[in-house]
Protein backbone atom coordinates (compact mmCIF):
# COMPACT_ATOMS: atom_id res chain seq x y z
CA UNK A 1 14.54 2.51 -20.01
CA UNK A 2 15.70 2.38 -23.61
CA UNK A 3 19.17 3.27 -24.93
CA UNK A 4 19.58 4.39 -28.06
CA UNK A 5 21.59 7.31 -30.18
CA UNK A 6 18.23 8.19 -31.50
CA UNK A 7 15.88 10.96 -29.88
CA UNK A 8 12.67 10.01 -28.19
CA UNK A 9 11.14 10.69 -24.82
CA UNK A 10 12.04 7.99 -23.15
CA UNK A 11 15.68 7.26 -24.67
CA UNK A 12 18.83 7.74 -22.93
CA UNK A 13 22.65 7.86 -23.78
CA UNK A 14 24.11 4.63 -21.88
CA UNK A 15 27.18 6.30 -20.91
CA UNK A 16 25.41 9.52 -19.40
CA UNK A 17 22.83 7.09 -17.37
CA UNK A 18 25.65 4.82 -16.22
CA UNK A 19 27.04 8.23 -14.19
CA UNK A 20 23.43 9.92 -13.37
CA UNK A 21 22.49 7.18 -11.39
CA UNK A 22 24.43 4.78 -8.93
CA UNK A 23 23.20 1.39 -9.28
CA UNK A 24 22.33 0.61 -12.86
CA UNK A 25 21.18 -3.02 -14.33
CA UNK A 26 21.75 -3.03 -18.43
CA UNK A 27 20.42 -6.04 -20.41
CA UNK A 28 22.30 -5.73 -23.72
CA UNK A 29 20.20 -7.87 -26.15
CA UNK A 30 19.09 -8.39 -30.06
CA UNK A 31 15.68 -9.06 -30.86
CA UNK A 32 16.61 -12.74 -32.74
CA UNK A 33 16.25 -15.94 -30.96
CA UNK A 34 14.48 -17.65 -28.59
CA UNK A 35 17.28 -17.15 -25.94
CA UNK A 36 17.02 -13.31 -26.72
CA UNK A 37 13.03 -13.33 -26.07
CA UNK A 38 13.39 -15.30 -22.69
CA UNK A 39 16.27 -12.90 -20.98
CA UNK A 40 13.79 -9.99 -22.48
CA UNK A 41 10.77 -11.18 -20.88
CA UNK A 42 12.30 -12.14 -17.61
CA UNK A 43 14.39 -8.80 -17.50
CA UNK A 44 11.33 -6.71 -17.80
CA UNK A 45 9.88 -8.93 -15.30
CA UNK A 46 11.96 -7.78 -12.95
CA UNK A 47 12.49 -4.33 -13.70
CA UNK A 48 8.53 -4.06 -13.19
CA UNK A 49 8.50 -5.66 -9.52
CA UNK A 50 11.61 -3.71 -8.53
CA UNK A 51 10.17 -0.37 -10.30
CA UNK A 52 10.25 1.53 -6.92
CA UNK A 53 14.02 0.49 -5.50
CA UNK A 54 17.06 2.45 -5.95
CA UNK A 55 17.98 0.31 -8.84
CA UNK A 56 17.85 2.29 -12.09
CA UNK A 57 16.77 -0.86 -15.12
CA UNK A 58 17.29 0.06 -18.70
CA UNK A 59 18.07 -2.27 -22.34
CA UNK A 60 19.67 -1.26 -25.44
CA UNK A 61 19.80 -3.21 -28.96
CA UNK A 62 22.86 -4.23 -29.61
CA UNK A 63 21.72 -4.67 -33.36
CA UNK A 64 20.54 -1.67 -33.44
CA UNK A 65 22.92 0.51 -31.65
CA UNK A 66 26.21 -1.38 -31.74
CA UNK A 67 28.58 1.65 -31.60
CA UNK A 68 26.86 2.22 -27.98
CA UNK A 69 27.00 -1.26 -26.97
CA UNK A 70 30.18 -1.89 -27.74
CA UNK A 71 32.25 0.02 -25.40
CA UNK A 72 31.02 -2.60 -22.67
CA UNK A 73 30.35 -5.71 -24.42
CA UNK A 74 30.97 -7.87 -28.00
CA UNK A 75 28.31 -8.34 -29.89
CA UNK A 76 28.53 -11.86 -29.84
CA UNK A 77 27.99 -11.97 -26.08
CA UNK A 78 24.42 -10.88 -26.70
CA UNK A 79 22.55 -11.74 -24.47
CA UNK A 80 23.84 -10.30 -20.85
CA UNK A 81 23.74 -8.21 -18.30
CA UNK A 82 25.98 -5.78 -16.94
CA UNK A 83 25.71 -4.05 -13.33
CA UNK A 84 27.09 -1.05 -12.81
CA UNK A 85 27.85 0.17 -9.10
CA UNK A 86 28.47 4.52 -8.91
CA UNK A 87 29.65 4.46 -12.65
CA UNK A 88 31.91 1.34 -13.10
CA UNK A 89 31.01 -2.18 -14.26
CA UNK A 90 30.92 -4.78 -11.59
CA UNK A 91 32.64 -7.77 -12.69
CA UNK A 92 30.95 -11.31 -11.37
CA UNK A 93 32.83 -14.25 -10.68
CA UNK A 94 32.05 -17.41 -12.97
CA UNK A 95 30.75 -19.19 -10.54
CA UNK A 96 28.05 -16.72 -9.71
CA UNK A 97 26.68 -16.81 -13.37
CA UNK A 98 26.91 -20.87 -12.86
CA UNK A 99 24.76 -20.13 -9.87
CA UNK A 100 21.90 -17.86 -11.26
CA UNK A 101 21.98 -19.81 -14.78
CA UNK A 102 21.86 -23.77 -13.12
CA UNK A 103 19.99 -23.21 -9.58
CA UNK A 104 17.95 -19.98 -10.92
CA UNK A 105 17.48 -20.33 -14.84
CA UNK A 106 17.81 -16.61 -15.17
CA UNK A 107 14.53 -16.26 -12.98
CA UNK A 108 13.85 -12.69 -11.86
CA UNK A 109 14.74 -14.26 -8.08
CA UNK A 110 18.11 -15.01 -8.84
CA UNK A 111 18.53 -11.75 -10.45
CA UNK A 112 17.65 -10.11 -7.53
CA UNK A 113 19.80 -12.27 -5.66
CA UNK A 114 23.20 -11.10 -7.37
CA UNK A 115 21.91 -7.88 -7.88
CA UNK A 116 21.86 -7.78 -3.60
CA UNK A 117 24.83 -9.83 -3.65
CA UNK A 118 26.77 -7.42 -5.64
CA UNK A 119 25.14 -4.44 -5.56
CA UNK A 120 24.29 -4.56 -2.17
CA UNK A 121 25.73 -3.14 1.28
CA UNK A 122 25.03 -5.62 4.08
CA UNK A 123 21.69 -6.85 4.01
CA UNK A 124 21.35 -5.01 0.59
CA UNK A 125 19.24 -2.25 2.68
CA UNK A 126 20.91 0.68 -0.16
CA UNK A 127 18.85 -0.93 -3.07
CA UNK A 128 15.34 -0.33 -1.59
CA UNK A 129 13.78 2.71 -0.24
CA UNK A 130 11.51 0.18 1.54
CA UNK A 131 13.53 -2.46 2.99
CA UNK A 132 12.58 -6.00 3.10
CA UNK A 133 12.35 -7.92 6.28
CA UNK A 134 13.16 -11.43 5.86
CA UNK A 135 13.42 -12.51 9.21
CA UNK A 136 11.76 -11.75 13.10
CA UNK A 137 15.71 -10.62 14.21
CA UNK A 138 16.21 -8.53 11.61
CA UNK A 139 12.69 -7.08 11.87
CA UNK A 140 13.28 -6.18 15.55
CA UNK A 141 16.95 -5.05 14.91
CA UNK A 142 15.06 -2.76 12.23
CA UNK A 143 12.82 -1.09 14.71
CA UNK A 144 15.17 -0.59 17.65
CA UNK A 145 17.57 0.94 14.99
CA UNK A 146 15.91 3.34 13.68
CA UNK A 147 14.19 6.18 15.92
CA UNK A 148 11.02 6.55 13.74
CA UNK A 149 10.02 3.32 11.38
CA UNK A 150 6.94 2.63 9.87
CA UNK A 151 6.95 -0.73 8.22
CA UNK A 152 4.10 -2.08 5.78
CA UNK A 153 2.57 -5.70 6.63
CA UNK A 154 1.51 -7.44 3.15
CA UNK A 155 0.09 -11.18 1.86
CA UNK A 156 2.78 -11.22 -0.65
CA UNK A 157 5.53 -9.40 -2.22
CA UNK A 158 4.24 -7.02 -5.02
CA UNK A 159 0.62 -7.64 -4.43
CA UNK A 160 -1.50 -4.40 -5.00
CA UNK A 161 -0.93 -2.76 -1.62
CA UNK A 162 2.73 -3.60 -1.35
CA UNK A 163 3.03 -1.73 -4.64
CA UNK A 164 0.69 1.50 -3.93
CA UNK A 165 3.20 1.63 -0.69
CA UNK A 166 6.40 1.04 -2.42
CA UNK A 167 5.12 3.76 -4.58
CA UNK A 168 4.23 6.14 -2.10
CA UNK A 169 7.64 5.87 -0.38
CA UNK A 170 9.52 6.23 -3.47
CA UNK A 171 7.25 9.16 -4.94
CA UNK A 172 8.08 11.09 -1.12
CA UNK A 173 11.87 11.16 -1.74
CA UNK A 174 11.03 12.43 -5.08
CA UNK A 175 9.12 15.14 -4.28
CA UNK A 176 11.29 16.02 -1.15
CA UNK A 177 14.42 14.95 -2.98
CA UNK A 178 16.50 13.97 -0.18
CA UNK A 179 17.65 10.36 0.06
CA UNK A 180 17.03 10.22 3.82
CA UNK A 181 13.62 11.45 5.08
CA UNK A 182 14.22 11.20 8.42
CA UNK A 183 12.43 7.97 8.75
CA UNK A 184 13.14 4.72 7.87
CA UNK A 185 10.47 2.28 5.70
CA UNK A 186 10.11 -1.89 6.00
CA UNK A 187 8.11 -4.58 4.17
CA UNK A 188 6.84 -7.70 5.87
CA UNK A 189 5.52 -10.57 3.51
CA UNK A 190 6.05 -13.63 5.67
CA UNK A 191 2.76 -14.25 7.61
CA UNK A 192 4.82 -15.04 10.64
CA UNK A 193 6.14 -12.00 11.39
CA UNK A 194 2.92 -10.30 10.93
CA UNK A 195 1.28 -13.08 13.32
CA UNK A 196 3.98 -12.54 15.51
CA UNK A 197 3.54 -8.66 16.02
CA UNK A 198 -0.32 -8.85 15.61
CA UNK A 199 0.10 -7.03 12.81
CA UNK A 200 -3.13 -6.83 10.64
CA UNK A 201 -2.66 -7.96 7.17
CA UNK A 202 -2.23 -5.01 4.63
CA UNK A 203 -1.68 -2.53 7.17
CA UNK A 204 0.86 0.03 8.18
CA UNK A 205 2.64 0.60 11.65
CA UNK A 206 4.58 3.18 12.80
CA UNK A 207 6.88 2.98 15.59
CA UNK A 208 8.63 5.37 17.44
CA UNK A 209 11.73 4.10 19.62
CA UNK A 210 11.05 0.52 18.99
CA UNK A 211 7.46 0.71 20.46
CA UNK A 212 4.52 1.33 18.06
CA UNK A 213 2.73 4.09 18.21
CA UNK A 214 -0.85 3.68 19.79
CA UNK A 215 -3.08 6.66 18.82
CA UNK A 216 -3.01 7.02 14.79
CA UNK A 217 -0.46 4.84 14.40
CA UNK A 218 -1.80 2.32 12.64
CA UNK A 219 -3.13 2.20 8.54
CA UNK A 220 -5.52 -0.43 7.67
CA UNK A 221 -8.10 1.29 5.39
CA UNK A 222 -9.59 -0.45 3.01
CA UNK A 223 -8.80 1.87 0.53
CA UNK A 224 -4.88 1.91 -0.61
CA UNK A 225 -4.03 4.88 -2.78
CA UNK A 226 -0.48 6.80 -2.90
CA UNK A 227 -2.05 9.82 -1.40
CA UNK A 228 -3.51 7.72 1.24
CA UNK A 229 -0.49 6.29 2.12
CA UNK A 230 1.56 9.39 2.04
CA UNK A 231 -0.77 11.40 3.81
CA UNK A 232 -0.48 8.56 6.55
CA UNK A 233 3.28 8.51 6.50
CA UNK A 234 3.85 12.42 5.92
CA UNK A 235 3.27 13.38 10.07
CA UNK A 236 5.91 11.03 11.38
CA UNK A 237 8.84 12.13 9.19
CA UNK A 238 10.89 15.22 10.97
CA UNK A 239 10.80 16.95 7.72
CA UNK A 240 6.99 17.19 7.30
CA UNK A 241 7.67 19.73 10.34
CA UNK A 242 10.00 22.11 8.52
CA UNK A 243 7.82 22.07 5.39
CA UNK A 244 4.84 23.20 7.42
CA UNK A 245 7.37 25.67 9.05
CA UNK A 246 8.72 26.82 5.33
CA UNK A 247 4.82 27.29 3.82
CA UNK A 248 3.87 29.10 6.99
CA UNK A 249 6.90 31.70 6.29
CA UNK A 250 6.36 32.08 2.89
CA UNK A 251 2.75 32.69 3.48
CA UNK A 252 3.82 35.56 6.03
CA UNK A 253 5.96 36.98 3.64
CA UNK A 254 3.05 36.87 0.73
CA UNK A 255 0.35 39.08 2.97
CA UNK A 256 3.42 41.60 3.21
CA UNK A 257 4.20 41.91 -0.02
CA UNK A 258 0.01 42.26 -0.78
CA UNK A 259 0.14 45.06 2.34
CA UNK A 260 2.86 46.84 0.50
């Protein structure tokens, strides 16, 4: 996301995007110097693997729209990043920065680790519609948590079927615009999880009061589209129910209005 004073179709007032959405990463950069370039690439880097969380990404030009920039940073601070948490600025202690600059170089992966850190609730569950599981105890605690779960079993973070599920999941809250759908959704990219549950690798499993569900419970086609995926997922969630309900009523109520 660009921000910018000037009109295009994908350019937004900072201030108005800031309060639209409630976690919001802003690189403020200029397009000179090497340093500029690097924070670029690696901010884009990780706006494109975390395209399908909660987190709302977007840059502006501080050369090119300074009276925007301004209001939240000088314009010799160029470049940084600002995180903003339901509207206001989150302010990171120096040592942090000390952290993600000397351990991380600015990598997307320490990124995303103050971005959880800061952003985060917990575990940092809020940022993802898909949550990661990092761990066999937090995997289980997932499952018996939640009374429907269907988690997604993958070789590696953001390989092709992680993101057509990520996707999927995000594109269903969307469409049905509610933040909770009734059902919760986990990743799993370390292989020993997966080995661990017998969990084919990609594949989907849905589980119903911590046990899996046995007949079509399972997705492990070996053709991974969006519709594929949300046609899988769509039967488990307690709202797919009241949308069948709602089309069946408002089909009832057409054939009346075509008797009258």
């Amino acid at each position: 996301m660009q921000f910018t004073q000037e009109e295009c179709k994908c350019c937004y007032d900072l201030d108005e995007f800031i309060q639209d959405n409630d976690y919001v990463y802003v690189l403020f950069y200029s397009i000179k110097g090497r340093l500029n370039i690097d924070i670029n690439s690696k901010f884009e880097q990780l706006a494109n693997e975390w395209k399908f969380s909660r987190v709302s990404f977007g840059r502006i030009d501080t050369d090119k729209d300074r009276d925007m920039a301004k209001k939240w940073v000088e314009p010799h601070m160029v470049p940084t990043n600002v995180m903003y948490k339901f509207g206001r600025p989150v302010e990171v202690r120096p040592k942090d920065f000390e952290q993600i600059r000397d351990r991380y170089q600015g990598s997307p992966e320490g990124q995303k680790w103050m971005l959880t850190k800061y952003l985060g609730e917990e575990d940092g569950s809020n940022l993802h519609y898909s949550v990661p599981q990092l761990s066999l105890k937090k995997h289980s605690k997932f499952i018996k948590k939640h009374e429907i779960a269907i988690i997604g079993y993958f070789k590696r973070e953001n390989d092709l079927q992680h993101r057509i599920f990520s996707e999927a999941i995000w594109k269903l809250h969307q469409e049905i615009d509610r933040d909770d759908l009734g059902a919760a959704f986990g990743t799993v990219t370390l292989q020993s999880i997966a080995k661990k549950k017998s969990a084919e690798v990609p594949s989907l499993v849905a589980f119903v009061q911590g046990k899996a569900v046995e007949q079509d419970g399972v997705f492990n086609s070996n053709k991974w589209t969006t519709k594929a995926v949300s046609d899988f997922v769509r039967p488990f969630l307690p709202l797919a129910d009241q949308e069948v309900q709602h089309e069946k009523l408002s089909g009832d109520d057409a054939e009346q209005h075509t008797e009258l």
